[in-house]
C-alpha atoms as a PDB file:
ATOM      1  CA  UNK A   1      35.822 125.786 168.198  1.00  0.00           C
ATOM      2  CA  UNK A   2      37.647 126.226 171.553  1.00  0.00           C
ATOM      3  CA  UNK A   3      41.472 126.676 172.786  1.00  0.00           C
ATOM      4  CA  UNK A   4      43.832 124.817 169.735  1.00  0.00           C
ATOM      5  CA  UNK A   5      45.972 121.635 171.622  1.00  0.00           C
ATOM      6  CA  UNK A   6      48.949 120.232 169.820  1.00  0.00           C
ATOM      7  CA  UNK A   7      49.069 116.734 170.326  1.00  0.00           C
ATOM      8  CA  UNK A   8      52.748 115.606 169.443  1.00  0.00           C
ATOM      9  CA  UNK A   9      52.678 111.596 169.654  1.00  0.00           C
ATOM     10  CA  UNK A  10      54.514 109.287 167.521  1.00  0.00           C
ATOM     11  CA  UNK A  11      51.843 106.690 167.417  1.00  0.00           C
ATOM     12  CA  UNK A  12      49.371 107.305 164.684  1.00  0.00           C
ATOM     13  CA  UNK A  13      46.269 105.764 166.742  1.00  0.00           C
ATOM     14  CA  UNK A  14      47.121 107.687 169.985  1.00  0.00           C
ATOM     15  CA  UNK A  15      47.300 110.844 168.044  1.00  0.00           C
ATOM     16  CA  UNK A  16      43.777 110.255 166.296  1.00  0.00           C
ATOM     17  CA  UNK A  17      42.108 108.930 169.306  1.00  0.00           C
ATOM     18  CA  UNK A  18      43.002 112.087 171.117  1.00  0.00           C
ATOM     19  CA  UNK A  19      41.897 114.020 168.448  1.00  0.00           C
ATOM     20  CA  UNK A  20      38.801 112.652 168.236  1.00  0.00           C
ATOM     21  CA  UNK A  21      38.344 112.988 172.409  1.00  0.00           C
ATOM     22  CA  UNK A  22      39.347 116.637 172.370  1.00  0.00           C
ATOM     23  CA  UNK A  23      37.539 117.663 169.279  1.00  0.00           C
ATOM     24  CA  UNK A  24      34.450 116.375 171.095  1.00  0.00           C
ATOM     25  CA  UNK A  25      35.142 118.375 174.003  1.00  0.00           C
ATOM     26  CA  UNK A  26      34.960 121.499 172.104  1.00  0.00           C
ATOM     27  CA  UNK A  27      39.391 121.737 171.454  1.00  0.00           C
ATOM     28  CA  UNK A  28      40.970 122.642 168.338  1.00  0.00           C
ATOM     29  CA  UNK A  29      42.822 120.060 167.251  1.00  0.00           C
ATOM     30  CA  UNK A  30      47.084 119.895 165.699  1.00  0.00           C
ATOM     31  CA  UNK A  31      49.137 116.816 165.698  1.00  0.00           C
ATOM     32  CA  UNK A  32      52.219 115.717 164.599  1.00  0.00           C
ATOM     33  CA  UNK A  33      54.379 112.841 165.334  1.00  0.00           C
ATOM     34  CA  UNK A  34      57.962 114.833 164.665  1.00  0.00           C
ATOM     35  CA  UNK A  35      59.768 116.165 167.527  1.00  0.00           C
ATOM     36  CA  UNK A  36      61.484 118.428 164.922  1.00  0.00           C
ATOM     37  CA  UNK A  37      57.692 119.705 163.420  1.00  0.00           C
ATOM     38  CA  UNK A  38      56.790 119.953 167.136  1.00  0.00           C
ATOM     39  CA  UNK A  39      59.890 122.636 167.831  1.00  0.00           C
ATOM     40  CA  UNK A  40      58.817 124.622 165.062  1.00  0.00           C
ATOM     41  CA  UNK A  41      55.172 124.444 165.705  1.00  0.00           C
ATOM     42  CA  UNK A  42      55.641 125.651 169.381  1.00  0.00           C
ATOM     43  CA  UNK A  43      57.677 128.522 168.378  1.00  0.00           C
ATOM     44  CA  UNK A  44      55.292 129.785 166.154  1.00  0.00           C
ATOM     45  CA  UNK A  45      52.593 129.491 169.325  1.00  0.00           C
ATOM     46  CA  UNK A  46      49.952 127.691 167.015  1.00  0.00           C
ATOM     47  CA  UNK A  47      48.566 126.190 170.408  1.00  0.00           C
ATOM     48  CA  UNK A  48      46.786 127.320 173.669  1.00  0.00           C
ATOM     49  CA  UNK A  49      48.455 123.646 175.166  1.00  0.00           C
ATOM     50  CA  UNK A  50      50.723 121.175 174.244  1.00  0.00           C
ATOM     51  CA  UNK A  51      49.826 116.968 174.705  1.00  0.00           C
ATOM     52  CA  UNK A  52      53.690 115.820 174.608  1.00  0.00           C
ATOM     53  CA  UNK A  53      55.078 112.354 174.354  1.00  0.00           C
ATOM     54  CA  UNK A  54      58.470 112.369 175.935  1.00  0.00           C
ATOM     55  CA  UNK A  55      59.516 109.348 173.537  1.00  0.00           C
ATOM     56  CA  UNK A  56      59.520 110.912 170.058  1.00  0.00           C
ATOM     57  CA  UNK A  57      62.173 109.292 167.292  1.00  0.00           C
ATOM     58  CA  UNK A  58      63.708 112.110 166.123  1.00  0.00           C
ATOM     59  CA  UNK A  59      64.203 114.920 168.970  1.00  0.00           C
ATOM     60  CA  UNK A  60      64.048 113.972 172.656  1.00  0.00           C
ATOM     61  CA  UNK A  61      60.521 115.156 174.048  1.00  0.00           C
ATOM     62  CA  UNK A  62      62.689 116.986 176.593  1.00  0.00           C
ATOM     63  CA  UNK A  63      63.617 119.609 174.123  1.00  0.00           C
ATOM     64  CA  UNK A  64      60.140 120.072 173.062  1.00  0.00           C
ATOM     65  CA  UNK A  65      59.227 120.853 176.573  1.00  0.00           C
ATOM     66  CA  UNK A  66      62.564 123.073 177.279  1.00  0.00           C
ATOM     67  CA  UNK A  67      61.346 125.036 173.922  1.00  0.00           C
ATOM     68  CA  UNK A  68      57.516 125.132 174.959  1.00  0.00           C
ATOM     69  CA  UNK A  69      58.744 127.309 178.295  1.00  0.00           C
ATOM     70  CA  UNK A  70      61.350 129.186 177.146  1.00  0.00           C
ATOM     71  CA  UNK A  71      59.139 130.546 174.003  1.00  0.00           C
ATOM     72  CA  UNK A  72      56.203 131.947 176.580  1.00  0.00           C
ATOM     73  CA  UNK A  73      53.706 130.834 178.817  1.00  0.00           C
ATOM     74  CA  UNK A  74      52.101 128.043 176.946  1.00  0.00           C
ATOM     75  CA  UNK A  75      51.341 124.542 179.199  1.00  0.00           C
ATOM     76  CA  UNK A  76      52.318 121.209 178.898  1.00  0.00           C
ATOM     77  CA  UNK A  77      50.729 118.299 179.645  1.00  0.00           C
ATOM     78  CA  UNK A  78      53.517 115.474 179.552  1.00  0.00           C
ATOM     79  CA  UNK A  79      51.958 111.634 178.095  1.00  0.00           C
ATOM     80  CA  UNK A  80      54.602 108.924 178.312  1.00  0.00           C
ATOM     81  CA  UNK A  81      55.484 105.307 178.786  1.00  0.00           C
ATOM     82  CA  UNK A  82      57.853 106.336 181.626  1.00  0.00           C
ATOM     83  CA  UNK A  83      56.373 105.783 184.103  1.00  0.00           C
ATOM     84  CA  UNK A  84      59.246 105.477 186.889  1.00  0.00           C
ATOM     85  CA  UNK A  85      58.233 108.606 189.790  1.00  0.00           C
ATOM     86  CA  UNK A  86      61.960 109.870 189.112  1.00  0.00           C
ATOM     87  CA  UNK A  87      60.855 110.708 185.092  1.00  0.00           C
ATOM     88  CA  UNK A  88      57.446 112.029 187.014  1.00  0.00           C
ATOM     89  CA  UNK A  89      59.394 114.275 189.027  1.00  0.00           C
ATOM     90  CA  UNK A  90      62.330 115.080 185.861  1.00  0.00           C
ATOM     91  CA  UNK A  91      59.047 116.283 183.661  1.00  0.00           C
ATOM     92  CA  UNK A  92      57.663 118.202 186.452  1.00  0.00           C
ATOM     93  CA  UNK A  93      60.977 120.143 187.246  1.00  0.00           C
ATOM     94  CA  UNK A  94      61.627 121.050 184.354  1.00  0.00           C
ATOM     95  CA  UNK A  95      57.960 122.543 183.868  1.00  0.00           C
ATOM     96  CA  UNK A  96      55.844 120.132 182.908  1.00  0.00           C
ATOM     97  CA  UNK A  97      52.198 121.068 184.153  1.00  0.00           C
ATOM     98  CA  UNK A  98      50.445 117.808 184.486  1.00  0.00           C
ATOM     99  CA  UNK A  99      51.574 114.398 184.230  1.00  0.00           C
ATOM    100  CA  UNK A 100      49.957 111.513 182.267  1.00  0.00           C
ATOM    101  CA  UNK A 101      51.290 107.970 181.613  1.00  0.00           C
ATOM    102  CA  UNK A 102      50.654 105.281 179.357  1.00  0.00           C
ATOM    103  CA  UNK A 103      47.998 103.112 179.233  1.00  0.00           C
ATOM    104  CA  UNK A 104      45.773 106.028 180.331  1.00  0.00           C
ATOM    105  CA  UNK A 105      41.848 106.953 180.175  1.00  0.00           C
ATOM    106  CA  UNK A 106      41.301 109.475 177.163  1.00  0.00           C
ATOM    107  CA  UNK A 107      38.544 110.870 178.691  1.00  0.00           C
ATOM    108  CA  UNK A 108      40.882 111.932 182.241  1.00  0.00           C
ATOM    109  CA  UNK A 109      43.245 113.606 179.789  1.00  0.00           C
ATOM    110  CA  UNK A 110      40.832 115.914 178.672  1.00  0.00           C
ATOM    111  CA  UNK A 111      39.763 116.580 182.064  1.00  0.00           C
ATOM    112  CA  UNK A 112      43.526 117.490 183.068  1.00  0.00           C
ATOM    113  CA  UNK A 113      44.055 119.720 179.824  1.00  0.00           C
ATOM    114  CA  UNK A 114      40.638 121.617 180.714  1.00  0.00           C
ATOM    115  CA  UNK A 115      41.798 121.798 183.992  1.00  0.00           C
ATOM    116  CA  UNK A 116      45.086 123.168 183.257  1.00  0.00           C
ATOM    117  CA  UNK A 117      43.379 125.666 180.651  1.00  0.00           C
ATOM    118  CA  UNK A 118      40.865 126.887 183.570  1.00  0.00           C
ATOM    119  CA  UNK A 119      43.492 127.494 185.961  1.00  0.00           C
ATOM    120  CA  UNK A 120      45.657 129.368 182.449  1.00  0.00           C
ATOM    121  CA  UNK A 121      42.520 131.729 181.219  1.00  0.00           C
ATOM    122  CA  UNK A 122      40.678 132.139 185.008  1.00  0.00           C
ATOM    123  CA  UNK A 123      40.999 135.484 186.154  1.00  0.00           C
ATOM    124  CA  UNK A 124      39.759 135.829 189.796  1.00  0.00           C
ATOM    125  CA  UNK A 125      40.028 139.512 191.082  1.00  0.00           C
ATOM    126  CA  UNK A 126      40.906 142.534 189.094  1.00  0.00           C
ATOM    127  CA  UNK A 127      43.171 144.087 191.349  1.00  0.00           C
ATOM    128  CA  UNK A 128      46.592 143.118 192.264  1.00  0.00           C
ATOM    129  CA  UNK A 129      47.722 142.477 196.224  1.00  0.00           C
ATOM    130  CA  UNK A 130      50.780 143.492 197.207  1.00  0.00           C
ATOM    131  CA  UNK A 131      52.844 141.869 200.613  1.00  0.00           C
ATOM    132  CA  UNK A 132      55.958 142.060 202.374  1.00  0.00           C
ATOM    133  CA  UNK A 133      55.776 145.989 201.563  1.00  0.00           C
ATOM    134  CA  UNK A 134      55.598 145.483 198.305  1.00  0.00           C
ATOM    135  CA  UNK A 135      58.166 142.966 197.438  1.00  0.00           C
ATOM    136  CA  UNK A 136      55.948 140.888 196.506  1.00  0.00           C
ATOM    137  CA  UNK A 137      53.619 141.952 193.783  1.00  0.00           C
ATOM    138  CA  UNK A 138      50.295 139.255 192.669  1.00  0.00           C
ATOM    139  CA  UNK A 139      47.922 140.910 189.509  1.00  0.00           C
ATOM    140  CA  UNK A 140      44.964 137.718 189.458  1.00  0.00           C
ATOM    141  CA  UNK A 141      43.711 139.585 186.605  1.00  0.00           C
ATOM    142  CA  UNK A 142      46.949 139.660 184.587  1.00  0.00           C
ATOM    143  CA  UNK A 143      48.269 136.267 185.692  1.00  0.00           C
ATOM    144  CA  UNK A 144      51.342 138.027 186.876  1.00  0.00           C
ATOM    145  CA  UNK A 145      53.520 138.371 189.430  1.00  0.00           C
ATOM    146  CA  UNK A 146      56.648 140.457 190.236  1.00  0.00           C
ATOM    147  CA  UNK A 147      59.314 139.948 192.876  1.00  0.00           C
ATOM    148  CA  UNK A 148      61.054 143.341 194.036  1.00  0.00           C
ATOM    149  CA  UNK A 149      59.767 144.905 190.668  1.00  0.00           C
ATOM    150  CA  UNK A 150      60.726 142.002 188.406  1.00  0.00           C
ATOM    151  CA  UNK A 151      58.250 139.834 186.163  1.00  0.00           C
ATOM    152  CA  UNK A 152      58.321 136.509 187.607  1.00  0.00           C
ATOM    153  CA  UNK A 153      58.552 133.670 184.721  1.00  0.00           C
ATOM    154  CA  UNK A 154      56.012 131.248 186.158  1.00  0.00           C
ATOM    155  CA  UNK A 155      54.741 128.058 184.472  1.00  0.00           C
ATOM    156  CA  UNK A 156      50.687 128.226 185.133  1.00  0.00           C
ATOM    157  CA  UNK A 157      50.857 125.426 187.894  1.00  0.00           C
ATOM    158  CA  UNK A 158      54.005 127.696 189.888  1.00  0.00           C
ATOM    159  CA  UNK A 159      51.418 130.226 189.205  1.00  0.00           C
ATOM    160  CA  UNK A 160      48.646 128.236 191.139  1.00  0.00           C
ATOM    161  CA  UNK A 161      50.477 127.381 194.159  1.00  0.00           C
ATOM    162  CA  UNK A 162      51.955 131.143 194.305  1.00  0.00           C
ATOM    163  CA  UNK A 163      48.223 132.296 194.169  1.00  0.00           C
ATOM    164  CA  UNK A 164      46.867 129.458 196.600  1.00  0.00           C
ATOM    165  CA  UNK A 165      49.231 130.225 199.242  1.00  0.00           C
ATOM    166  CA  UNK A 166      49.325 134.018 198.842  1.00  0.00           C
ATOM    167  CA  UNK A 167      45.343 134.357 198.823  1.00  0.00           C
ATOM    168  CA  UNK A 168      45.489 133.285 203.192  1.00  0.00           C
ATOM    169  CA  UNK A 169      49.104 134.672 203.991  1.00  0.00           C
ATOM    170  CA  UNK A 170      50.258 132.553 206.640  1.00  0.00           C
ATOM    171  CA  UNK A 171      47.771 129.730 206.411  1.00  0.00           C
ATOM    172  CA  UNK A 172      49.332 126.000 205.900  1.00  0.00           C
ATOM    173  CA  UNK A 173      48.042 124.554 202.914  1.00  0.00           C
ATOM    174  CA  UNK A 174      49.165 120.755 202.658  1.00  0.00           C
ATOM    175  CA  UNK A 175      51.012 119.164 199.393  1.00  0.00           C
ATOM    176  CA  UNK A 176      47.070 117.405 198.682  1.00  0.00           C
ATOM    177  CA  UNK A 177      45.147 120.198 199.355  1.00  0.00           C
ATOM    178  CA  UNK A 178      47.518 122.627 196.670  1.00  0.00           C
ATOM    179  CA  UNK A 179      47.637 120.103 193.894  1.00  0.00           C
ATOM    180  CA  UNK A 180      43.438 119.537 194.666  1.00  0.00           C
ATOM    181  CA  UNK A 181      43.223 123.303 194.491  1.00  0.00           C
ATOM    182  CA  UNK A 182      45.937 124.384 191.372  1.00  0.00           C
ATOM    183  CA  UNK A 183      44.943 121.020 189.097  1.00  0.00           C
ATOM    184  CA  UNK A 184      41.258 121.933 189.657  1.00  0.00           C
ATOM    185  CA  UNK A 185      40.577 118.026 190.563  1.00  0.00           C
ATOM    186  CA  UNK A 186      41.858 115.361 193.175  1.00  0.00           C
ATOM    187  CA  UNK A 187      45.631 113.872 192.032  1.00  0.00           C
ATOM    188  CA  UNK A 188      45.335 111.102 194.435  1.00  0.00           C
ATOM    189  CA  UNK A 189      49.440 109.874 194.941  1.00  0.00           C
ATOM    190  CA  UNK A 190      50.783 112.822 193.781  1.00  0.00           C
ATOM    191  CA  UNK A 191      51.208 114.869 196.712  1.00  0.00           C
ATOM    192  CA  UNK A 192      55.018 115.060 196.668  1.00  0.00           C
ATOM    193  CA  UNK A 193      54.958 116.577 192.914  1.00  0.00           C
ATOM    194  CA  UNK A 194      54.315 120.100 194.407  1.00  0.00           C
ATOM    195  CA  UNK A 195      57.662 119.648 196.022  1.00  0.00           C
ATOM    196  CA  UNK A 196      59.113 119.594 192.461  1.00  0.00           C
ATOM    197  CA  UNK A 197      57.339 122.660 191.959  1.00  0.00           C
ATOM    198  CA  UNK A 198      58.048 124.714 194.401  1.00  0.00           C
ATOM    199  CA  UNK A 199      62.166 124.282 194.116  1.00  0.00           C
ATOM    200  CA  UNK A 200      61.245 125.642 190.822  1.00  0.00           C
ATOM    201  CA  UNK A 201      58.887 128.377 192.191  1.00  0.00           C
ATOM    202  CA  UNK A 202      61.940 129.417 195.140  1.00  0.00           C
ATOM    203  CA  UNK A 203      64.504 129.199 192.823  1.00  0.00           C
ATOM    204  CA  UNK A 204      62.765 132.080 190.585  1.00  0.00           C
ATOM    205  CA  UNK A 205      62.117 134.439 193.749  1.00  0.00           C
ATOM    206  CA  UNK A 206      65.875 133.997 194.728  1.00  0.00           C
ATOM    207  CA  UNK A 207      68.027 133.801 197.941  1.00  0.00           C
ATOM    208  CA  UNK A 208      64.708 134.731 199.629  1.00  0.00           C
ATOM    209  CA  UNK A 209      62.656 131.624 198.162  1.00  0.00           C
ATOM    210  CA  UNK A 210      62.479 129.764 200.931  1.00  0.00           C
ATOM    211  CA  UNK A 211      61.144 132.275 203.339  1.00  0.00           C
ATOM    212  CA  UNK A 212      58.983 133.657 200.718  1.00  0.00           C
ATOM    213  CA  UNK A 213      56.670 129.780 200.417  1.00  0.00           C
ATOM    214  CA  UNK A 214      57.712 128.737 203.185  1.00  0.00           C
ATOM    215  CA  UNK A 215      57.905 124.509 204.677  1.00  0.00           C
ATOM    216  CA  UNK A 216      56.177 123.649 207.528  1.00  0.00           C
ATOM    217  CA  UNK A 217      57.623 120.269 208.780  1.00  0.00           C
ATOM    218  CA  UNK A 218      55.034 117.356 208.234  1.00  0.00           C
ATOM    219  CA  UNK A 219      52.097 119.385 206.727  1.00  0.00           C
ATOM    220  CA  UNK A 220      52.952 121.515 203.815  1.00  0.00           C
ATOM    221  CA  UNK A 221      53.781 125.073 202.813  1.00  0.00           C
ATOM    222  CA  UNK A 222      52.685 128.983 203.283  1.00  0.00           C
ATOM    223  CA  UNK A 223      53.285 132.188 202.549  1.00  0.00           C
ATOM    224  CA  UNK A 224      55.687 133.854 204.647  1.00  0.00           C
ATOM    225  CA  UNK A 225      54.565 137.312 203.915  1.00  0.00           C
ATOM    226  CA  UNK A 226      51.909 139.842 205.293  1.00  0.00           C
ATOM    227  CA  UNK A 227      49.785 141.108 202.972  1.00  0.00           C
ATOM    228  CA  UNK A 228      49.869 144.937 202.669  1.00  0.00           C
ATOM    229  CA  UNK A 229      47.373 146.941 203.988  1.00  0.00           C
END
Protein backbone atom coordinates (compact mmCIF):
# COMPACT_ATOMS: atom_id res chain seq x y z
CA UNK A 1 0.00 0.00 0.00
CA UNK A 2 0.87 3.71 -0.47
CA UNK A 3 1.33 6.95 1.91
CA UNK A 4 -1.08 6.14 5.35
CA UNK A 5 -4.02 9.23 5.53
CA UNK A 6 -5.82 9.73 8.79
CA UNK A 7 -9.20 10.54 8.14
CA UNK A 8 -10.61 12.17 11.45
CA UNK A 9 -14.53 12.68 10.75
CA UNK A 10 -17.22 12.32 13.18
CA UNK A 11 -19.68 10.88 10.78
CA UNK A 12 -19.39 7.17 10.50
CA UNK A 13 -20.45 7.07 6.61
CA UNK A 14 -18.09 9.97 5.63
CA UNK A 15 -15.28 8.24 7.32
CA UNK A 16 -15.98 4.79 5.47
CA UNK A 17 -16.75 6.29 2.19
CA UNK A 18 -13.39 7.96 2.24
CA UNK A 19 -11.85 5.00 3.18
CA UNK A 20 -13.09 3.09 0.67
CA UNK A 21 -12.10 6.09 -2.12
CA UNK A 22 -8.54 6.31 -0.83
CA UNK A 23 -7.93 2.67 -0.31
CA UNK A 24 -8.78 2.38 -4.01
CA UNK A 25 -6.39 4.90 -4.92
CA UNK A 26 -3.59 2.99 -3.54
CA UNK A 27 -3.65 5.12 0.40
CA UNK A 28 -3.31 3.52 3.62
CA UNK A 29 -6.11 4.02 5.40
CA UNK A 30 -6.70 5.38 9.69
CA UNK A 31 -9.83 6.91 10.93
CA UNK A 32 -11.23 8.00 13.90
CA UNK A 33 -14.05 10.16 14.82
CA UNK A 34 -12.34 11.60 18.32
CA UNK A 35 -10.67 14.83 18.24
CA UNK A 36 -8.91 13.58 21.44
CA UNK A 37 -7.72 9.98 19.47
CA UNK A 38 -6.86 12.36 16.59
CA UNK A 39 -4.24 14.52 18.99
CA UNK A 40 -2.66 11.48 20.03
CA UNK A 41 -2.57 9.82 16.72
CA UNK A 42 -0.84 12.89 15.08
CA UNK A 43 1.75 13.05 17.66
CA UNK A 44 2.76 9.73 17.23
CA UNK A 45 3.08 10.64 13.17
CA UNK A 46 1.07 7.39 12.20
CA UNK A 47 0.17 9.39 8.90
CA UNK A 48 1.87 10.79 5.70
CA UNK A 49 -1.60 13.34 5.68
CA UNK A 50 -4.28 14.21 7.71
CA UNK A 51 -8.32 14.45 6.18
CA UNK A 52 -9.65 16.81 9.17
CA UNK A 53 -13.17 17.78 9.98
CA UNK A 54 -13.06 21.07 11.76
CA UNK A 55 -16.46 20.09 13.62
CA UNK A 56 -15.45 17.19 15.88
CA UNK A 57 -17.60 16.75 19.41
CA UNK A 58 -15.06 16.48 21.69
CA UNK A 59 -11.87 18.76 20.76
CA UNK A 60 -12.23 21.68 18.34
CA UNK A 61 -10.69 20.54 14.86
CA UNK A 62 -8.59 23.69 15.32
CA UNK A 63 -6.42 22.04 17.86
CA UNK A 64 -5.97 19.06 15.77
CA UNK A 65 -4.62 21.21 13.07
CA UNK A 66 -2.47 23.57 15.60
CA UNK A 67 -1.00 19.99 16.86
CA UNK A 68 -0.57 18.49 13.21
CA UNK A 69 2.04 21.66 12.50
CA UNK A 70 3.60 22.14 15.49
CA UNK A 71 4.55 18.19 15.76
CA UNK A 72 6.46 18.33 12.08
CA UNK A 73 5.82 18.70 8.63
CA UNK A 74 2.85 16.52 8.10
CA UNK A 75 -0.22 18.19 5.71
CA UNK A 76 -3.60 18.86 6.24
CA UNK A 77 -6.29 18.77 4.16
CA UNK A 78 -9.22 20.65 6.07
CA UNK A 79 -13.16 18.93 5.20
CA UNK A 80 -15.92 20.96 6.83
CA UNK A 81 -19.46 22.21 6.79
CA UNK A 82 -18.11 25.79 7.13
CA UNK A 83 -18.21 26.92 4.42
CA UNK A 84 -18.21 30.88 5.02
CA UNK A 85 -14.63 32.27 2.90
CA UNK A 86 -13.65 33.86 6.44
CA UNK A 87 -13.39 29.92 8.04
CA UNK A 88 -11.64 29.26 4.35
CA UNK A 89 -9.20 31.82 5.01
CA UNK A 90 -9.03 31.00 9.32
CA UNK A 91 -8.03 27.16 8.16
CA UNK A 92 -5.64 28.35 5.65
CA UNK A 93 -3.75 30.79 8.07
CA UNK A 94 -3.33 28.81 10.41
CA UNK A 95 -1.77 26.07 7.97
CA UNK A 96 -4.20 24.26 6.54
CA UNK A 97 -2.93 22.96 3.02
CA UNK A 98 -6.01 22.48 1.01
CA UNK A 99 -9.47 23.29 1.62
CA UNK A 100 -12.55 21.04 1.12
CA UNK A 101 -16.21 21.67 2.12
CA UNK A 102 -19.18 19.76 2.60
CA UNK A 103 -21.22 18.27 0.28
CA UNK A 104 -18.07 17.52 -1.77
CA UNK A 105 -17.01 14.94 -4.69
CA UNK A 106 -14.96 11.98 -3.02
CA UNK A 107 -13.22 11.39 -5.94
CA UNK A 108 -11.73 15.51 -6.04
CA UNK A 109 -10.56 14.83 -2.49
CA UNK A 110 -8.35 12.27 -3.46
CA UNK A 111 -7.12 14.25 -6.23
CA UNK A 112 -6.24 17.22 -3.71
CA UNK A 113 -4.56 14.76 -1.08
CA UNK A 114 -2.40 13.22 -4.09
CA UNK A 115 -1.77 16.50 -5.08
CA UNK A 116 -0.67 17.76 -1.85
CA UNK A 117 1.47 14.43 -1.35
CA UNK A 118 3.23 15.11 -4.92
CA UNK A 119 4.08 18.53 -4.16
CA UNK A 120 5.30 16.87 -0.12
CA UNK A 121 7.58 13.78 -1.59
CA UNK A 122 8.65 15.63 -5.24
CA UNK A 123 12.11 16.41 -5.23
CA UNK A 124 13.07 18.51 -8.33
CA UNK A 125 16.89 19.34 -8.40
CA UNK A 126 19.53 18.00 -6.14
CA UNK A 127 21.31 21.00 -5.47
CA UNK A 128 20.34 23.88 -3.40
CA UNK A 129 20.27 27.76 -4.92
CA UNK A 130 21.28 30.28 -2.94
CA UNK A 131 20.12 34.38 -3.51
CA UNK A 132 20.44 37.64 -2.05
CA UNK A 133 24.20 36.50 -1.21
CA UNK A 134 23.20 33.87 0.51
CA UNK A 135 20.47 34.97 2.74
CA UNK A 136 18.37 33.09 1.26
CA UNK A 137 19.11 29.43 1.15
CA UNK A 138 16.42 26.81 -1.19
CA UNK A 139 17.68 22.71 -1.00
CA UNK A 140 14.65 21.20 -3.74
CA UNK A 141 16.11 18.00 -2.81
CA UNK A 142 15.73 18.35 0.97
CA UNK A 143 12.49 20.35 0.93
CA UNK A 144 14.27 22.97 2.91
CA UNK A 145 14.91 26.27 3.18
CA UNK A 146 16.95 28.59 5.46
CA UNK A 147 16.74 32.34 5.96
CA UNK A 148 20.19 33.98 7.10
CA UNK A 149 21.27 30.38 8.27
CA UNK A 150 18.01 29.45 9.99
CA UNK A 151 15.64 26.39 9.07
CA UNK A 152 12.57 27.90 7.84
CA UNK A 153 9.32 26.03 9.37
CA UNK A 154 7.26 25.87 6.18
CA UNK A 155 3.91 24.07 5.76
CA UNK A 156 4.36 22.14 2.16
CA UNK A 157 2.01 24.70 0.30
CA UNK A 158 4.42 27.95 1.93
CA UNK A 159 6.93 25.61 0.59
CA UNK A 160 5.38 25.66 -3.01
CA UNK A 161 4.92 29.24 -3.45
CA UNK A 162 8.59 29.89 -1.87
CA UNK A 163 9.88 27.42 -4.62
CA UNK A 164 7.51 28.80 -7.50
CA UNK A 165 8.57 32.24 -7.08
CA UNK A 166 12.25 31.62 -6.28
CA UNK A 167 12.76 29.17 -9.40
CA UNK A 168 12.37 32.82 -12.00
CA UNK A 169 13.70 35.50 -9.41
CA UNK A 170 11.97 38.50 -10.33
CA UNK A 171 9.25 37.09 -12.54
CA UNK A 172 5.42 37.99 -11.47
CA UNK A 173 3.59 34.98 -10.92
CA UNK A 174 -0.24 35.82 -10.36
CA UNK A 175 -2.40 34.50 -7.17
CA UNK A 176 -4.07 31.74 -10.11
CA UNK A 177 -1.13 30.84 -11.68
CA UNK A 178 0.75 29.91 -7.90
CA UNK A 179 -2.17 28.02 -6.49
CA UNK A 180 -2.42 26.16 -10.36
CA UNK A 181 1.28 25.53 -9.95
CA UNK A 182 1.74 24.59 -5.80
CA UNK A 183 -1.89 22.51 -5.68
CA UNK A 184 -0.74 20.65 -8.83
CA UNK A 185 -4.42 21.33 -10.41
CA UNK A 186 -6.71 24.43 -11.28
CA UNK A 187 -8.52 25.94 -7.79
CA UNK A 188 -10.87 27.94 -9.80
CA UNK A 189 -12.19 30.93 -6.98
CA UNK A 190 -9.52 30.53 -4.85
CA UNK A 191 -7.06 32.91 -5.98
CA UNK A 192 -7.05 35.16 -2.89
CA UNK A 193 -6.13 32.00 -0.53
CA UNK A 194 -2.39 32.46 -1.47
CA UNK A 195 -2.74 35.80 0.19
CA UNK A 196 -3.41 33.85 3.44
CA UNK A 197 -0.38 32.09 2.71
CA UNK A 198 1.99 34.25 2.10
CA UNK A 199 1.34 36.55 5.49
CA UNK A 200 2.21 33.26 6.88
CA UNK A 201 5.23 32.66 4.54
CA UNK A 202 6.57 36.73 5.37
CA UNK A 203 5.89 36.46 8.75
CA UNK A 204 8.46 33.36 9.06
CA UNK A 205 11.31 35.25 6.98
CA UNK A 206 10.86 38.33 9.34
CA UNK A 207 11.06 42.19 9.13
CA UNK A 208 12.39 41.44 5.61
CA UNK A 209 9.19 39.34 4.44
CA UNK A 210 7.79 41.61 2.42
CA UNK A 211 10.70 42.47 0.26
CA UNK A 212 11.75 38.96 0.26
CA UNK A 213 7.98 37.70 -1.90
CA UNK A 214 7.33 40.62 -2.84
CA UNK A 215 3.38 42.33 -4.11
CA UNK A 216 3.05 43.63 -7.28
CA UNK A 217 -0.16 45.82 -7.30
CA UNK A 218 -3.00 44.11 -9.41
CA UNK A 219 -1.10 40.95 -10.60
CA UNK A 220 0.51 38.95 -7.93
CA UNK A 221 3.83 38.31 -6.22
CA UNK A 222 7.82 37.65 -6.87
CA UNK A 223 10.84 37.12 -5.55
CA UNK A 224 12.70 40.07 -4.66
CA UNK A 225 16.05 38.48 -4.68
CA UNK A 226 18.88 37.72 -7.28
CA UNK A 227 19.86 34.48 -7.44
CA UNK A 228 23.59 33.92 -6.70
CA UNK A 229 25.89 33.27 -9.21
Amino acid sequence: MGDTVLVVEDEKEIRELLRRYLERAGFTVVTTGSGAQALTMVAGGVAALVVLDLGLPDVDGVEVLRAARQSGQTPVVVLTARGSVEERIRGLELGADDYVTKPFSPTELVLRVQAVLHRVNFAAEPAATSFGEGRLLIDDARHEARWDGGLLELTPTEWGILSAVASVPGRVYSRYELINRVRGYEFEGYERTVDSHVKNLRHKLGGSGPDVVQTVLGVGYRLGLRRDP
